[in-house]
C-alpha atoms as a PDB file:
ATOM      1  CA  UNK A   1     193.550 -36.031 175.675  1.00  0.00           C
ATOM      2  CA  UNK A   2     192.663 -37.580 178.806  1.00  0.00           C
ATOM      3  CA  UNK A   3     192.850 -36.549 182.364  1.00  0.00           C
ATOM      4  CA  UNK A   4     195.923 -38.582 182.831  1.00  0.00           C
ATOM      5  CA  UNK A   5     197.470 -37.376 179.916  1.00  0.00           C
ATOM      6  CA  UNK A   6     196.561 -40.029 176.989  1.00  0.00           C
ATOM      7  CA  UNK A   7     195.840 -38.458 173.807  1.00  0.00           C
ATOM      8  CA  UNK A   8     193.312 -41.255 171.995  1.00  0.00           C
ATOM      9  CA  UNK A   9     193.226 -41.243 168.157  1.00  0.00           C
ATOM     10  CA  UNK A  10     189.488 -42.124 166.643  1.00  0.00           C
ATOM     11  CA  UNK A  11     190.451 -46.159 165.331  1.00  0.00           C
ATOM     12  CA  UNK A  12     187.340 -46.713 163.954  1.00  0.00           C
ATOM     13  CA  UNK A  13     183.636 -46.088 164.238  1.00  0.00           C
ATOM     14  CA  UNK A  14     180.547 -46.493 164.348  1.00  0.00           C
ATOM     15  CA  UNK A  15     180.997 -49.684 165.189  1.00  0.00           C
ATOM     16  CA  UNK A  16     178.486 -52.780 164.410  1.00  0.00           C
ATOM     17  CA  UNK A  17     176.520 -54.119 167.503  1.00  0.00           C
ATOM     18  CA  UNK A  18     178.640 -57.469 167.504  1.00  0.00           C
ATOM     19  CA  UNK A  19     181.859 -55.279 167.327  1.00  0.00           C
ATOM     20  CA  UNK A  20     181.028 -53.389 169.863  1.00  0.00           C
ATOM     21  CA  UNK A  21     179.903 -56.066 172.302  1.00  0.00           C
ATOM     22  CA  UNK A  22     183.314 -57.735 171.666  1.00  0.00           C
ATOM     23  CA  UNK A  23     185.107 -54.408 172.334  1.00  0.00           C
ATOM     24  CA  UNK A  24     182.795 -53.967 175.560  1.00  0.00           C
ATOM     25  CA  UNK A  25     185.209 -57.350 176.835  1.00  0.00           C
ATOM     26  CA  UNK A  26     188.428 -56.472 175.688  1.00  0.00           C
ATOM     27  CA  UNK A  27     188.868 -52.583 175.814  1.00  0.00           C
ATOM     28  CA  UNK A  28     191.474 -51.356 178.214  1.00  0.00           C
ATOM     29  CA  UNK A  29     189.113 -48.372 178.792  1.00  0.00           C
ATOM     30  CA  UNK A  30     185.148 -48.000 178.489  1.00  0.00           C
ATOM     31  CA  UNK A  31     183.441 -44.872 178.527  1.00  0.00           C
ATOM     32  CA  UNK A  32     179.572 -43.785 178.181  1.00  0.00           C
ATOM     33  CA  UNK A  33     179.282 -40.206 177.141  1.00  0.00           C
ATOM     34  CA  UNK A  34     175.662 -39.540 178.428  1.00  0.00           C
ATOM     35  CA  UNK A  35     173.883 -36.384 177.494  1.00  0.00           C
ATOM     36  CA  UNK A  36     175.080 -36.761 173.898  1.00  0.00           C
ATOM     37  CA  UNK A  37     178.938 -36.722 175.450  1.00  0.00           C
ATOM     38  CA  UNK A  38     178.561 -33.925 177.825  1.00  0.00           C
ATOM     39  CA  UNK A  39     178.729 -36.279 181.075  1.00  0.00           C
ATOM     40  CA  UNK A  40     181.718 -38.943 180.616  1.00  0.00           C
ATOM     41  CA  UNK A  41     181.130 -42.423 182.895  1.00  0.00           C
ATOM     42  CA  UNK A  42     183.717 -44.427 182.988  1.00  0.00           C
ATOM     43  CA  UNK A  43     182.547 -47.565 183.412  1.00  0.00           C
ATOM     44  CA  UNK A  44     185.041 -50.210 185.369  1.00  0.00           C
ATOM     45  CA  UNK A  45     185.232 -53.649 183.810  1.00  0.00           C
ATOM     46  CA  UNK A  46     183.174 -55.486 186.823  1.00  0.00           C
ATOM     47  CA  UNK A  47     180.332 -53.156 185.427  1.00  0.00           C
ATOM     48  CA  UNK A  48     180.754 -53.083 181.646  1.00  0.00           C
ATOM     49  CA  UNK A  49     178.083 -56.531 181.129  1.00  0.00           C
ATOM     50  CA  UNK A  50     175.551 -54.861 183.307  1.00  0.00           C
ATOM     51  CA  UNK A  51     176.218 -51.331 181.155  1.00  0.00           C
ATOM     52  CA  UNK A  52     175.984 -53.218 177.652  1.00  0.00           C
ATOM     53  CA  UNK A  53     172.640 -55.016 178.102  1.00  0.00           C
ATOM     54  CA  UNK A  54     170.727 -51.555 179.362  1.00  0.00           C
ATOM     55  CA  UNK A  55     171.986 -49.621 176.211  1.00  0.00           C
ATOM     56  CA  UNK A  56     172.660 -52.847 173.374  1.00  0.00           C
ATOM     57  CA  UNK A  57     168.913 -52.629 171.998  1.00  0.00           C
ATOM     58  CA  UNK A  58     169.513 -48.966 171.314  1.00  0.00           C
ATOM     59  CA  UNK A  59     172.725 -48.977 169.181  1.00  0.00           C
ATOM     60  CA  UNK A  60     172.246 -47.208 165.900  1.00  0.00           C
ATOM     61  CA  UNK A  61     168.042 -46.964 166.608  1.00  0.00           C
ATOM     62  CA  UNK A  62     165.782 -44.868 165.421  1.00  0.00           C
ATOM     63  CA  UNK A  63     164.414 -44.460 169.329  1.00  0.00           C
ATOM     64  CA  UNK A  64     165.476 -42.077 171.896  1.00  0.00           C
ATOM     65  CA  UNK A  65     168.276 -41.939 173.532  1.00  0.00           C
ATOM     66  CA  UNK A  66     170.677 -44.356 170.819  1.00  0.00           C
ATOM     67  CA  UNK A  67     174.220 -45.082 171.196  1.00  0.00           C
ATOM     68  CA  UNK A  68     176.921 -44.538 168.732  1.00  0.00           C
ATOM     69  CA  UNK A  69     180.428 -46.962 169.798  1.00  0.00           C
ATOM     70  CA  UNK A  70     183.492 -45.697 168.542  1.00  0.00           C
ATOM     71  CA  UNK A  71     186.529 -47.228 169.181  1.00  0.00           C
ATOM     72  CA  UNK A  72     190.118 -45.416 169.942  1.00  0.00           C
ATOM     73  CA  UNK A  73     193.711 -46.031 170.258  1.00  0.00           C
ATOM     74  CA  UNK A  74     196.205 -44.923 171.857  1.00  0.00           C
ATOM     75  CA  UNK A  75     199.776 -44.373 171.355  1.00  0.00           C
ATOM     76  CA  UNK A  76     201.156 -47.102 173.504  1.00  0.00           C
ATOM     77  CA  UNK A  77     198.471 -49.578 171.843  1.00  0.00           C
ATOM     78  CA  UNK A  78     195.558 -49.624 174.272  1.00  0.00           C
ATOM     79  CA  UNK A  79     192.082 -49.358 173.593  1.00  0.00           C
ATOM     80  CA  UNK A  80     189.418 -47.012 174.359  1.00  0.00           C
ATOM     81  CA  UNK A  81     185.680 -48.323 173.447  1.00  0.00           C
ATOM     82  CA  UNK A  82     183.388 -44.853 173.530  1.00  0.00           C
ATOM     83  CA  UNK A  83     179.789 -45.044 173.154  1.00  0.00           C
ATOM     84  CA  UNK A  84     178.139 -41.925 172.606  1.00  0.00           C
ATOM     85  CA  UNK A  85     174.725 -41.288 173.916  1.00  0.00           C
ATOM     86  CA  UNK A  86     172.221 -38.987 171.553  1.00  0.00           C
ATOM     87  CA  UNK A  87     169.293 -36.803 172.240  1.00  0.00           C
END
């Protein structure tokens, strides 16, 4: 559950790279859990292009940090793309 009250069910995930990237456009909601999820950024839409191309090379790699996208729904049918950062 969210701070304004949304409870988000897990939809899917990991996502693909191209998945994600099409998610990164069309999610209601994008968030960046950096610190492997301990510091949540929500990232605003005019800043989600700038946020994909720092992290894309490092989905699902074998270098430090990677990203793992998950993607979420929500009871009145919006989206939530997640990408979790690990350690």
């Amino acid at each position: 559950m969210d701070a304004d009250g949304c409870r988000w069910l897990v939809h899917r995930g990991p996502l693909d790279v191209r998945l994600a990237k099409r998610r990164v456009r069309t999610a209601d909601v994008m968030i960046i859990g950096e610190g492997a999820g301990d510091r949540l950024r929500c990232v605003p839409p005019e800043e989600r292009d700038a946020a994909w191309a720092s992290i894309k090379d490092r989905i699902d790699s074998d270098g430090l940090p990677s990203y793992q996208p998950y993607q979420f729904t929500s009871a009145d049918g919006r989206e939530l793309l997640y990408i979790e950062q690990t350690c």
